[in-house]
PDB file of N, CA and C in Angstrom:
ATOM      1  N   UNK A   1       8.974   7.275  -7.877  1.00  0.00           N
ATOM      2  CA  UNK A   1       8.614   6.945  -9.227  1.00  0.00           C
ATOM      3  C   UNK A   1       9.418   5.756  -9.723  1.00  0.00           C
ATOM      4  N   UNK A   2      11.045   5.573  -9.248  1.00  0.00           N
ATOM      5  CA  UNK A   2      11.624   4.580  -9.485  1.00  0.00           C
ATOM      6  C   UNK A   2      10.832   3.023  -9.333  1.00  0.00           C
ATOM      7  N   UNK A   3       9.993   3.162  -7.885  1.00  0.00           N
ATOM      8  CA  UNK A   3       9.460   2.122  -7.695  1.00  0.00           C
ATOM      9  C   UNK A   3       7.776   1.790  -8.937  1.00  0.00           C
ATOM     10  N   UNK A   4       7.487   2.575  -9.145  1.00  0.00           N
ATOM     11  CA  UNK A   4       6.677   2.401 -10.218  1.00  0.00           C
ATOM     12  C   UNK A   4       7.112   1.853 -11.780  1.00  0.00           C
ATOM     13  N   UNK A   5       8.589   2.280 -12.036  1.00  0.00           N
ATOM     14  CA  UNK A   5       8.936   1.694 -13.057  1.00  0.00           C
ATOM     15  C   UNK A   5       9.315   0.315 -13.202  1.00  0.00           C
ATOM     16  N   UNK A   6       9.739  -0.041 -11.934  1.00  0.00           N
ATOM     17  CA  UNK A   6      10.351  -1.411 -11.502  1.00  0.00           C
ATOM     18  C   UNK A   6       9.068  -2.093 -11.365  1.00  0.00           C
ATOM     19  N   UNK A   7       7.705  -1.862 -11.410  1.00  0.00           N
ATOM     20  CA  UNK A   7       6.670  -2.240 -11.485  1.00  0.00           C
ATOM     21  C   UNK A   7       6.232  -2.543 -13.137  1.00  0.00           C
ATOM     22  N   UNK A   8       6.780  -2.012 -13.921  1.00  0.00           N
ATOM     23  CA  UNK A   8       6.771  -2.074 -14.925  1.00  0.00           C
ATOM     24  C   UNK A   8       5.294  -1.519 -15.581  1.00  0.00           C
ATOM     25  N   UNK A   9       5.245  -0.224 -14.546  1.00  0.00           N
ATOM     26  CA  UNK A   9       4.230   1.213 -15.022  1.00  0.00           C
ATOM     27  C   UNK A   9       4.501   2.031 -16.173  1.00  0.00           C
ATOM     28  N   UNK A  10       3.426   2.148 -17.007  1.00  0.00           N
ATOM     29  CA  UNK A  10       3.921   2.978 -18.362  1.00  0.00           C
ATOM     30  C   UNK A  10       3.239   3.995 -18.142  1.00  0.00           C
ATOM     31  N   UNK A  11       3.795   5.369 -18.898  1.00  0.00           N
ATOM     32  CA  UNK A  11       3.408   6.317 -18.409  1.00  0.00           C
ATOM     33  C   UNK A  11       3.176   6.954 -19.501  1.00  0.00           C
ATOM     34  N   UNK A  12       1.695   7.749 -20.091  1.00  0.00           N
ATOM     35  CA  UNK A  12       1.403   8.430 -21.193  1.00  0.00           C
ATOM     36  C   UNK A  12       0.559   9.894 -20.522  1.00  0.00           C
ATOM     37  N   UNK A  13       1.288  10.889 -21.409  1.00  0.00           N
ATOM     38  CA  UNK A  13       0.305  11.851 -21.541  1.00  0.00           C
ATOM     39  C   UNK A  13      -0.935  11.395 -22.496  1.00  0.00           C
ATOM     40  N   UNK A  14      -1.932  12.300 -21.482  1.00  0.00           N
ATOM     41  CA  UNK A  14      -3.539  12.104 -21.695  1.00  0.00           C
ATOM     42  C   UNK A  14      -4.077  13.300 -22.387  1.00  0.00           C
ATOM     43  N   UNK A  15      -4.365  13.051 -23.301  1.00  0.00           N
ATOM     44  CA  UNK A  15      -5.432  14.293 -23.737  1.00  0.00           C
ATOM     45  C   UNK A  15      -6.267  14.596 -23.573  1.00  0.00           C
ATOM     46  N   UNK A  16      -6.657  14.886 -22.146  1.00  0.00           N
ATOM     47  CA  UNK A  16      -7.809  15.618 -21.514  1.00  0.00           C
ATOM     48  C   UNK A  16      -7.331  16.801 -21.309  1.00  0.00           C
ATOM     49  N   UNK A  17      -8.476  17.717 -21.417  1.00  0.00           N
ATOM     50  CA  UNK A  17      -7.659  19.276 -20.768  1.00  0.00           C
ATOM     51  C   UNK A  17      -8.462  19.126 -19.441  1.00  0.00           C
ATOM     52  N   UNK A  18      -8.762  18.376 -18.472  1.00  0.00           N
ATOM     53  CA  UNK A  18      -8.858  18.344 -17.346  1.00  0.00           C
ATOM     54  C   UNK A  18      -7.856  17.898 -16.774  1.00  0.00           C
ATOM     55  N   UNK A  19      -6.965  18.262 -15.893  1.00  0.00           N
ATOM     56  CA  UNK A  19      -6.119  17.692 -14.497  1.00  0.00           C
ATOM     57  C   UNK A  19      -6.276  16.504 -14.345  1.00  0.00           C
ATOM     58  N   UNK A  20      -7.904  16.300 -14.072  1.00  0.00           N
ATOM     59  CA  UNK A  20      -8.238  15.556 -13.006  1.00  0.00           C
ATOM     60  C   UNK A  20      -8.808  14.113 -13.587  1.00  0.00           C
ATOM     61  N   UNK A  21      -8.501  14.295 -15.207  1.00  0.00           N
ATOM     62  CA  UNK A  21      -9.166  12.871 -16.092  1.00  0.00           C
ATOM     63  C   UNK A  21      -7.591  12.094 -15.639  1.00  0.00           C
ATOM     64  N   UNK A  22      -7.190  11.522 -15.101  1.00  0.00           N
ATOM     65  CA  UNK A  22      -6.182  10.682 -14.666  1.00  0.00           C
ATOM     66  C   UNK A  22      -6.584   9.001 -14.815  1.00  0.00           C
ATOM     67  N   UNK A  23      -5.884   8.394 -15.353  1.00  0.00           N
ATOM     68  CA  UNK A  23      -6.159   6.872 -15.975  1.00  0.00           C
ATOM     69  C   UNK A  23      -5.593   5.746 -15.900  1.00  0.00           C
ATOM     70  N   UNK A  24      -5.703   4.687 -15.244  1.00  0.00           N
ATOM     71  CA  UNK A  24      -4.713   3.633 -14.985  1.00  0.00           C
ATOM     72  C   UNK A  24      -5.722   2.602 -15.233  1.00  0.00           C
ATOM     73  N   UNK A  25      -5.013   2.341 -16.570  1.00  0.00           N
ATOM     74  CA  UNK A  25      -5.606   0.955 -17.252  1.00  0.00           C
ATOM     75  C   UNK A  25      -4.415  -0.092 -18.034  1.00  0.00           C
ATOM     76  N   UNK A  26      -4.625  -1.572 -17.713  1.00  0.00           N
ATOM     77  CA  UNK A  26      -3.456  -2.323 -18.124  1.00  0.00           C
ATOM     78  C   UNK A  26      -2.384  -1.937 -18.085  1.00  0.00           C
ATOM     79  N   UNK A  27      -1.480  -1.477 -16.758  1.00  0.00           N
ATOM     80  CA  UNK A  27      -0.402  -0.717 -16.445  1.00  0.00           C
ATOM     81  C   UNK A  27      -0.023   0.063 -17.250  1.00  0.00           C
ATOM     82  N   UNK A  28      -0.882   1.082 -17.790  1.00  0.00           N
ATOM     83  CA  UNK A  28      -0.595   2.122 -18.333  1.00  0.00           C
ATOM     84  C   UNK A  28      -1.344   3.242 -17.172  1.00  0.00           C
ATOM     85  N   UNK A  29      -0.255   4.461 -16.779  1.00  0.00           N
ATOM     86  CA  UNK A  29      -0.894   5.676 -16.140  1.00  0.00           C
ATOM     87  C   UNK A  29      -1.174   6.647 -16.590  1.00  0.00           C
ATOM     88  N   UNK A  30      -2.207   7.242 -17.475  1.00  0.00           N
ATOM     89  CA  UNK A  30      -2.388   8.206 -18.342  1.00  0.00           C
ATOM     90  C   UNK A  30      -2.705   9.351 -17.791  1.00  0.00           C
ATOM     91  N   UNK A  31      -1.407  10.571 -17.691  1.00  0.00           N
ATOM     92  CA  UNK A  31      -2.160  12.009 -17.234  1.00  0.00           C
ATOM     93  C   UNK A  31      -2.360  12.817 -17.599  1.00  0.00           C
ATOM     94  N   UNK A  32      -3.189  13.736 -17.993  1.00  0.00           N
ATOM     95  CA  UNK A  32      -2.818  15.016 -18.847  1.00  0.00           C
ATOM     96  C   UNK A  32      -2.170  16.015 -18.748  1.00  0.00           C
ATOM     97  N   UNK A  33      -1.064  16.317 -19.785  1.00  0.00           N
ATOM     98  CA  UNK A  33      -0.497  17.345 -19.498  1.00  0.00           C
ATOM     99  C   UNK A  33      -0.790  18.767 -18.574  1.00  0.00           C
ATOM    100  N   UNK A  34       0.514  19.269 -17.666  1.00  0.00           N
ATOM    101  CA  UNK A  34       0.363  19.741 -16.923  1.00  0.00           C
ATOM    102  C   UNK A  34       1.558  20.865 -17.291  1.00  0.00           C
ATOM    103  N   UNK A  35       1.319  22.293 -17.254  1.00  0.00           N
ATOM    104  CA  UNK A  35       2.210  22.995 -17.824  1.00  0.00           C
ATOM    105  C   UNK A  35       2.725  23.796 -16.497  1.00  0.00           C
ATOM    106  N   UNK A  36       3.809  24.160 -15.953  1.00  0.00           N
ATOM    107  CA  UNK A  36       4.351  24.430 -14.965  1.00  0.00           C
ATOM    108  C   UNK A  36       5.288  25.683 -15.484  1.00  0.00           C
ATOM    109  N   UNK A  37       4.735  26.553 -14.890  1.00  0.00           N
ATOM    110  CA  UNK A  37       5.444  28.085 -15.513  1.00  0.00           C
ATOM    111  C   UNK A  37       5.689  29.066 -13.273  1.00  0.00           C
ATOM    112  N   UNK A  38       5.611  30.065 -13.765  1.00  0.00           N
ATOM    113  CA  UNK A  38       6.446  30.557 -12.665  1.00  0.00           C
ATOM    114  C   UNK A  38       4.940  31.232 -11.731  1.00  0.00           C
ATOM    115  N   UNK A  39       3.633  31.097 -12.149  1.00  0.00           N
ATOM    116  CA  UNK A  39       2.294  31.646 -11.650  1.00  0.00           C
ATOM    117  C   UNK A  39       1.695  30.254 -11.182  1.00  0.00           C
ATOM    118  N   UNK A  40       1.794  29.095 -11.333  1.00  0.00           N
ATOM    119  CA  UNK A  40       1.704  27.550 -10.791  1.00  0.00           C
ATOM    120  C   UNK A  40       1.755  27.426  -9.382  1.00  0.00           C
ATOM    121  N   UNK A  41       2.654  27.822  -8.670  1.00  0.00           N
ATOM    122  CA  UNK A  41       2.698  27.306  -7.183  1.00  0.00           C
ATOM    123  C   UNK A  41       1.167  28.738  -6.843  1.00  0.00           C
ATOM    124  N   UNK A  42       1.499  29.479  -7.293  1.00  0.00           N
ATOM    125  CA  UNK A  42       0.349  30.895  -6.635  1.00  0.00           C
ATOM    126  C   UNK A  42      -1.019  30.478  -6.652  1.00  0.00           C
ATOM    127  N   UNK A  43      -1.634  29.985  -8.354  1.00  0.00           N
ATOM    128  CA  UNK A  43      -2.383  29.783  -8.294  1.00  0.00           C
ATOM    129  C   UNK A  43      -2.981  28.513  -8.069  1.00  0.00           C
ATOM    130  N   UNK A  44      -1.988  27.438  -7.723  1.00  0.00           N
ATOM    131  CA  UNK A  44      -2.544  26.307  -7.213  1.00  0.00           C
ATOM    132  C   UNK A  44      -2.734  26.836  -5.526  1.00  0.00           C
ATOM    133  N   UNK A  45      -1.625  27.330  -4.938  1.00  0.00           N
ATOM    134  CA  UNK A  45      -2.137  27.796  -3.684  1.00  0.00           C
ATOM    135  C   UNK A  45      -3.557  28.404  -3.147  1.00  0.00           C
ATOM    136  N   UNK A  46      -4.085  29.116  -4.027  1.00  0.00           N
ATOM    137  CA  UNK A  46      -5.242  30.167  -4.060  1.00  0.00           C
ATOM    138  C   UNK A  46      -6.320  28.543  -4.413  1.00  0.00           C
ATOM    139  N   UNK A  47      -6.293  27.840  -5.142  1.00  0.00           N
ATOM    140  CA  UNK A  47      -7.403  26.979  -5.336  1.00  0.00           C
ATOM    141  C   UNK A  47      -7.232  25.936  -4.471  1.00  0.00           C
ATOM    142  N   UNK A  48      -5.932  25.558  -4.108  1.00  0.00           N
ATOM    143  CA  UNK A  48      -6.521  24.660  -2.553  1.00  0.00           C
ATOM    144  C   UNK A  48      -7.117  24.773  -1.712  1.00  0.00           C
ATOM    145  N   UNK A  49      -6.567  26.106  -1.260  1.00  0.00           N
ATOM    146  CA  UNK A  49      -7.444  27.409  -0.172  1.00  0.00           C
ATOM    147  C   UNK A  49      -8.862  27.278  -0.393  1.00  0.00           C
ATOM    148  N   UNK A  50      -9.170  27.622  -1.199  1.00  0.00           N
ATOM    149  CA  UNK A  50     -10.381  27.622  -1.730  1.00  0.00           C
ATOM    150  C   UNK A  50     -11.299  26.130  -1.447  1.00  0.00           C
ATOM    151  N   UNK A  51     -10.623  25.197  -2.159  1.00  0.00           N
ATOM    152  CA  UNK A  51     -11.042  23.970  -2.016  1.00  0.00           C
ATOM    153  C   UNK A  51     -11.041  23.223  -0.378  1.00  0.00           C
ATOM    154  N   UNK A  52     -10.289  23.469   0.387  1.00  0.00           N
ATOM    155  CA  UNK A  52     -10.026  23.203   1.789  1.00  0.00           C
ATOM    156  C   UNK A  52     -11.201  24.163   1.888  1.00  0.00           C
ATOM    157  N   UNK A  53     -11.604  25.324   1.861  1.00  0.00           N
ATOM    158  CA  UNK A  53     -12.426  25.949   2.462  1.00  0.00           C
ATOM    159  C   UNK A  53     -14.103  26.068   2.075  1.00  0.00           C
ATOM    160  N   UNK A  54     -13.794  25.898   1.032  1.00  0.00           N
ATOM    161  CA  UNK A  54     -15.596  26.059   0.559  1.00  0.00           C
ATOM    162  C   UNK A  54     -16.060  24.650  -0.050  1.00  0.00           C
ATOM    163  N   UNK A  55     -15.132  23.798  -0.407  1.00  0.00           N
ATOM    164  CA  UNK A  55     -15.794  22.394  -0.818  1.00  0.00           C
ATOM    165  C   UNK A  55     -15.029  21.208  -0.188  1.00  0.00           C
ATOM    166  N   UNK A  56     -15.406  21.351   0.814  1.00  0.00           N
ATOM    167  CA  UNK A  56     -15.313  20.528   1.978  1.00  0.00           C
ATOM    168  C   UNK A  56     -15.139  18.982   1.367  1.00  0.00           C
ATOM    169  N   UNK A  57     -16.506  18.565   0.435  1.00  0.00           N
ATOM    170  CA  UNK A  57     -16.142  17.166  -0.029  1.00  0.00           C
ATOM    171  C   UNK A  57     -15.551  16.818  -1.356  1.00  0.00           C
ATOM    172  N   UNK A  58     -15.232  17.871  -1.778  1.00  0.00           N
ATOM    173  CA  UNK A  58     -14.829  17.514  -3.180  1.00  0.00           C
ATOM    174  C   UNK A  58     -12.838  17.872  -3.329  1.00  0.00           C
ATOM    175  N   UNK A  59     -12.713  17.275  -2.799  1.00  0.00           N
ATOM    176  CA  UNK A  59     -10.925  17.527  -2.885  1.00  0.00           C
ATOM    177  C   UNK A  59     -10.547  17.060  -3.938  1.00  0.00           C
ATOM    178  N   UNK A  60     -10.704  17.516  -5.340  1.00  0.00           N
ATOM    179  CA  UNK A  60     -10.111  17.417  -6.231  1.00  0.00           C
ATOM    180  C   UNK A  60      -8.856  17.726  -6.326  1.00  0.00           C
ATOM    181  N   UNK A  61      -8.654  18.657  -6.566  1.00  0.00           N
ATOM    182  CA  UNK A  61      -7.257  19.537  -6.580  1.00  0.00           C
ATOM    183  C   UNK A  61      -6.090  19.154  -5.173  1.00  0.00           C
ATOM    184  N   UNK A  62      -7.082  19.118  -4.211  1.00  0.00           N
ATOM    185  CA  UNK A  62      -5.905  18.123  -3.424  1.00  0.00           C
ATOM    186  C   UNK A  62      -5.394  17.109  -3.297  1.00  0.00           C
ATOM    187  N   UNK A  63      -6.310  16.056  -3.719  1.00  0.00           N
ATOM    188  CA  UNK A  63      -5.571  14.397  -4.415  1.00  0.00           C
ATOM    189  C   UNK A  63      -4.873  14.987  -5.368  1.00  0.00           C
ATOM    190  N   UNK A  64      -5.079  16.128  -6.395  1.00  0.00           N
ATOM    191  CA  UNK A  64      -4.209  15.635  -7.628  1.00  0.00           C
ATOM    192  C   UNK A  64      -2.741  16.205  -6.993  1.00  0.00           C
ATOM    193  N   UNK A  65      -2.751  16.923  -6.548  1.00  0.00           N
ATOM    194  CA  UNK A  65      -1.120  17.644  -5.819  1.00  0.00           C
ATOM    195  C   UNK A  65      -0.678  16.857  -4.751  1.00  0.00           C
ATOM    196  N   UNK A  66      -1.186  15.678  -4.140  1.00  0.00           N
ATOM    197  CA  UNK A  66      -0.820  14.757  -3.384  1.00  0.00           C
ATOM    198  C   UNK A  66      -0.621  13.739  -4.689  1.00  0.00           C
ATOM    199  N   UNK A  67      -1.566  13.056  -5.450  1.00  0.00           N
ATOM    200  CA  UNK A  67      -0.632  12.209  -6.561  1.00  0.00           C
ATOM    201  C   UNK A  67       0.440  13.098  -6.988  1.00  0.00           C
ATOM    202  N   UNK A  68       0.552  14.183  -7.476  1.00  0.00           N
ATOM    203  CA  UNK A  68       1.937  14.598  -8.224  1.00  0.00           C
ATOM    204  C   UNK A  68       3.517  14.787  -7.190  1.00  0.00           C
ATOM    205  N   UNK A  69       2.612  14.887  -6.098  1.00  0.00           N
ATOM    206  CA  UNK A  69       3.753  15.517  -5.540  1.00  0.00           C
ATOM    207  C   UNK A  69       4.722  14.038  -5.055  1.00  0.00           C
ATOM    208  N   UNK A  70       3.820  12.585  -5.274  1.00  0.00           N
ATOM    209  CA  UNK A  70       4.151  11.602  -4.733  1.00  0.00           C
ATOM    210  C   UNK A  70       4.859  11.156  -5.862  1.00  0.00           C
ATOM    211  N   UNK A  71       4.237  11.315  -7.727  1.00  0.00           N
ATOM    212  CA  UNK A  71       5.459  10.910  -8.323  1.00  0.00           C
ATOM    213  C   UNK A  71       6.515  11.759  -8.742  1.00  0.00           C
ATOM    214  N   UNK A  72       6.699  13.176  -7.872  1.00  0.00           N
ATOM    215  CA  UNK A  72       7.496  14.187  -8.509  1.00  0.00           C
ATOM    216  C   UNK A  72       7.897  14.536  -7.562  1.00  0.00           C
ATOM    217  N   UNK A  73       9.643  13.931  -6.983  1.00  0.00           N
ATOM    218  CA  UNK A  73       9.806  13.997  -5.786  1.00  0.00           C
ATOM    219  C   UNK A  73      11.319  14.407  -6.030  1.00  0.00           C
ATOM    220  N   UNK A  74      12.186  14.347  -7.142  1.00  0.00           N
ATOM    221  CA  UNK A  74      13.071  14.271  -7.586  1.00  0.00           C
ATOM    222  C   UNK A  74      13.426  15.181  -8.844  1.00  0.00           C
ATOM    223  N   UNK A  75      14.740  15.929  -9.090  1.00  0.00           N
ATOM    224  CA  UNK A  75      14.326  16.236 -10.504  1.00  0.00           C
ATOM    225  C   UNK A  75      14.495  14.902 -11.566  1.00  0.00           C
ATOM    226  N   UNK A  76      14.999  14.054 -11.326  1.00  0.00           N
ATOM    227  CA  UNK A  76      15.363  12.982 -12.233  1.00  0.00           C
ATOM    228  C   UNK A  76      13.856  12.620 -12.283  1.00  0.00           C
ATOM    229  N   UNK A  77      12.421  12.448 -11.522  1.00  0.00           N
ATOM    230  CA  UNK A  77      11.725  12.299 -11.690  1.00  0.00           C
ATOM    231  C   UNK A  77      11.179  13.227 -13.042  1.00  0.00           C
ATOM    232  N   UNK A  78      11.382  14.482 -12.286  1.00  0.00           N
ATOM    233  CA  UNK A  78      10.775  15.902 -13.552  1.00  0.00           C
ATOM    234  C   UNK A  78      11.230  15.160 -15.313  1.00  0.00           C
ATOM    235  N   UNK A  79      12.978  14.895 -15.059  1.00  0.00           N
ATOM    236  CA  UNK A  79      13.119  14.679 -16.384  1.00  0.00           C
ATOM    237  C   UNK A  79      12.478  13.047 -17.383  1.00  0.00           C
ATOM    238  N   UNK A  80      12.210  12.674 -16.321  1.00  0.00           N
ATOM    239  CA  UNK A  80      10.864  11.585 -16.813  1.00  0.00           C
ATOM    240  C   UNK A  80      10.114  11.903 -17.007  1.00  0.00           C
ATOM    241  N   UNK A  81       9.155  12.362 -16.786  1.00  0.00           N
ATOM    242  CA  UNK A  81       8.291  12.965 -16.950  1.00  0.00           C
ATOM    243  C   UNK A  81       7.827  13.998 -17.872  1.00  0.00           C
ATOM    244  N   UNK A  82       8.910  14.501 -18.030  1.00  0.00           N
ATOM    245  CA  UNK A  82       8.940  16.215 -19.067  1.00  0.00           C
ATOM    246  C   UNK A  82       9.706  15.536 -20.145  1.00  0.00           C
ATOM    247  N   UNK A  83      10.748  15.291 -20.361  1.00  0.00           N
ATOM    248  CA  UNK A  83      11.546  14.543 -21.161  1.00  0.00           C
ATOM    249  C   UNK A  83      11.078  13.218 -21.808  1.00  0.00           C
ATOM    250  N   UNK A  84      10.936  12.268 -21.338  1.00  0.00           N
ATOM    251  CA  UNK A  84      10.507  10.875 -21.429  1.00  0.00           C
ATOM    252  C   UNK A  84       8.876  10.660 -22.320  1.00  0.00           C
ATOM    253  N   UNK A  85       7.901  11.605 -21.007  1.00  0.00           N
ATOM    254  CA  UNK A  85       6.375  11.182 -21.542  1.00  0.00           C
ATOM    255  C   UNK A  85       6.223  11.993 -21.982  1.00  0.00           C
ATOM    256  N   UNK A  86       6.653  13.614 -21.737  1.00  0.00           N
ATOM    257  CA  UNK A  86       5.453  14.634 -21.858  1.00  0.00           C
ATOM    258  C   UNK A  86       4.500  15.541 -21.259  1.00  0.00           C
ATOM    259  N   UNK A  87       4.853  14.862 -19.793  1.00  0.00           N
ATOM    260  CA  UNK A  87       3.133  14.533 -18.733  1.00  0.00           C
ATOM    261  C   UNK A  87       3.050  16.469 -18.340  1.00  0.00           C
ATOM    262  N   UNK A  88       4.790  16.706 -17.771  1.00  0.00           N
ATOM    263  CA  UNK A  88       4.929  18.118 -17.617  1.00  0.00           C
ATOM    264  C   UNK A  88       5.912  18.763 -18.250  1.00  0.00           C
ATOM    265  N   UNK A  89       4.807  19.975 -18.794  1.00  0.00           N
ATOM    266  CA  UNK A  89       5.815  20.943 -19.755  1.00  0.00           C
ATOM    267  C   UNK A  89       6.255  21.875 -19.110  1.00  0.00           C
ATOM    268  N   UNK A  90       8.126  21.999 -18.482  1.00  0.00           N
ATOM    269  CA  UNK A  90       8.374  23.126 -17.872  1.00  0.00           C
ATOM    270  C   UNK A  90       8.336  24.798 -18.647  1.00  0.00           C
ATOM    271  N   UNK A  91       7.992  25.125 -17.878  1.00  0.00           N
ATOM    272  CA  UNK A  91       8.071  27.107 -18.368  1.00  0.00           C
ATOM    273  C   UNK A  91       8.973  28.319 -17.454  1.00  0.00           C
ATOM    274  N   UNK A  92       9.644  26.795 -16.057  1.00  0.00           N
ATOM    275  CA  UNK A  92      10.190  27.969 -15.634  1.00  0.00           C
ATOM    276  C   UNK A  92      11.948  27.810 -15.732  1.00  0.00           C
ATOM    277  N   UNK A  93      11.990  27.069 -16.635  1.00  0.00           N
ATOM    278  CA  UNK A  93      13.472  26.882 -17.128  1.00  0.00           C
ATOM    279  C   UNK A  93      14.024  25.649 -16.806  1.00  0.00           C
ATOM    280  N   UNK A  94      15.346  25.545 -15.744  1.00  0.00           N
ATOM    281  CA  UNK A  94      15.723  24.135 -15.073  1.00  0.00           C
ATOM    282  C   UNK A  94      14.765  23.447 -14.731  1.00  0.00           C
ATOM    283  N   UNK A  95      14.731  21.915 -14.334  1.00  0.00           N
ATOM    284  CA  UNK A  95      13.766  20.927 -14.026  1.00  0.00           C
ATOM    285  C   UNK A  95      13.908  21.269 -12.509  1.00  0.00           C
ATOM    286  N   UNK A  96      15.211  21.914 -11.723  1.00  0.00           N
ATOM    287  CA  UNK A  96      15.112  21.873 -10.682  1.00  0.00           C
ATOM    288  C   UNK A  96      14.266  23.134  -9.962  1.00  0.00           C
ATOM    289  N   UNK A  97      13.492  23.704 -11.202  1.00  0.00           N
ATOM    290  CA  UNK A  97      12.545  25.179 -11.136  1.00  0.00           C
ATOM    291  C   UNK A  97      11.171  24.095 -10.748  1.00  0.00           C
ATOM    292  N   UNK A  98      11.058  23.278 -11.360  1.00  0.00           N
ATOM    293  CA  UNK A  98       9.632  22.340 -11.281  1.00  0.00           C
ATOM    294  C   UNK A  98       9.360  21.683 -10.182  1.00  0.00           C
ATOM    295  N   UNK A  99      11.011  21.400  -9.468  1.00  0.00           N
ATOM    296  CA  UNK A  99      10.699  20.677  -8.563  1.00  0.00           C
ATOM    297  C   UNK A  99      10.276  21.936  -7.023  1.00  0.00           C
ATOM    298  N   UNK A 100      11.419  22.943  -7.144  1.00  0.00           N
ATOM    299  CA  UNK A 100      11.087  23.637  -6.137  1.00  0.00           C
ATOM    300  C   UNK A 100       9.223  24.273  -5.974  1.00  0.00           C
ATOM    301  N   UNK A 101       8.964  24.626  -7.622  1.00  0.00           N
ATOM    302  CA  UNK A 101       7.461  24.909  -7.439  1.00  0.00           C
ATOM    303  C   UNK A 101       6.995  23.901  -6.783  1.00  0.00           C
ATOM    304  N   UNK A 102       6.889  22.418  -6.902  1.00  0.00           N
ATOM    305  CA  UNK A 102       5.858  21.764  -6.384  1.00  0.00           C
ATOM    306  C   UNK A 102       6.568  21.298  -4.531  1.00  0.00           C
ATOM    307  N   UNK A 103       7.147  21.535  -4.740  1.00  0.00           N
ATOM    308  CA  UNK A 103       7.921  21.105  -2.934  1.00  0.00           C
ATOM    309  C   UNK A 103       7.089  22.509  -2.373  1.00  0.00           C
ATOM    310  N   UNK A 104       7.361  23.592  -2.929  1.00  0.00           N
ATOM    311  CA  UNK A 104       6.502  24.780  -1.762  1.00  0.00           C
ATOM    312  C   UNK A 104       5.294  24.904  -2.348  1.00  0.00           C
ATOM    313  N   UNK A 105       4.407  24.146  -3.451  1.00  0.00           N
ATOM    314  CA  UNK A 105       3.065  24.001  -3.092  1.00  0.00           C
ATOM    315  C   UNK A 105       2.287  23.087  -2.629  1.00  0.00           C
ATOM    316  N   UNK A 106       3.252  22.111  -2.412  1.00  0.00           N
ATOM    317  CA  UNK A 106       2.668  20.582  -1.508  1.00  0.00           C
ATOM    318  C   UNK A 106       3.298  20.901  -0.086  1.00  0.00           C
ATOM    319  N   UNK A 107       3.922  21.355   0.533  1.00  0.00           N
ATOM    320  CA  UNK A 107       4.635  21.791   1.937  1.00  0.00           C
ATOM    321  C   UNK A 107       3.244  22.220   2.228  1.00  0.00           C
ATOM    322  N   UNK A 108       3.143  21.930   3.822  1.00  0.00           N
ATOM    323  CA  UNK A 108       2.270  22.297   5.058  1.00  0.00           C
ATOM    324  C   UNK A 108       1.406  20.984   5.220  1.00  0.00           C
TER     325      UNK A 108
END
């Protein structure tokens, strides 16, 4: 994410209640909030599954956990993100709770 800022990428929460309305216009990256509580890694697991298995062409949900997991690699990332824009609202306490959810639901 460092390298995106040094790009001089701005980063806004989006008010879509879709995930998947994601926006990059005039170096602005607009995402919609994403709320990260302690049922997040489970049930994103259960809908990849799903998505790997029954909709073969529509990998939604797996680009978006491959974009997140690419700018959320760090907790200093999390606190950009949660702190800074907005983009994710933690629910499971430390930022370093946000990061472990998404490291064991992007792993394999």
């Amino acid at each position: 994410m460092a390298e995106l800022h040094q790009a001089r990428v701005k980063f806004k929460v989006g008010t879509s209640e879709s995930l998947f309305d994601i926006k990059f216009s005039s170096g602005i990256l607009e995402i919609p909030k994403l709320r990260v509580s302690d049922s997040t890694e489970l049930t994103f697991r259960n809908l990849l599954a799903f998505e790997q298995c029954h909709c073969k062409n529509m990998n939604y949900l797996t680009n978006y956990v491959f974009l997140m997991k690419r700018l959320v690699s760090s907790s200093k990332d999390v606190e950009l993100l949660l702190v800074e824009h907005g983009i994710v609202q933690n629910r499971i306490g430390e930022n370093s709770g946000a990061i472990v959810t998404w490291k064991r639901t992007t792993s394999k």
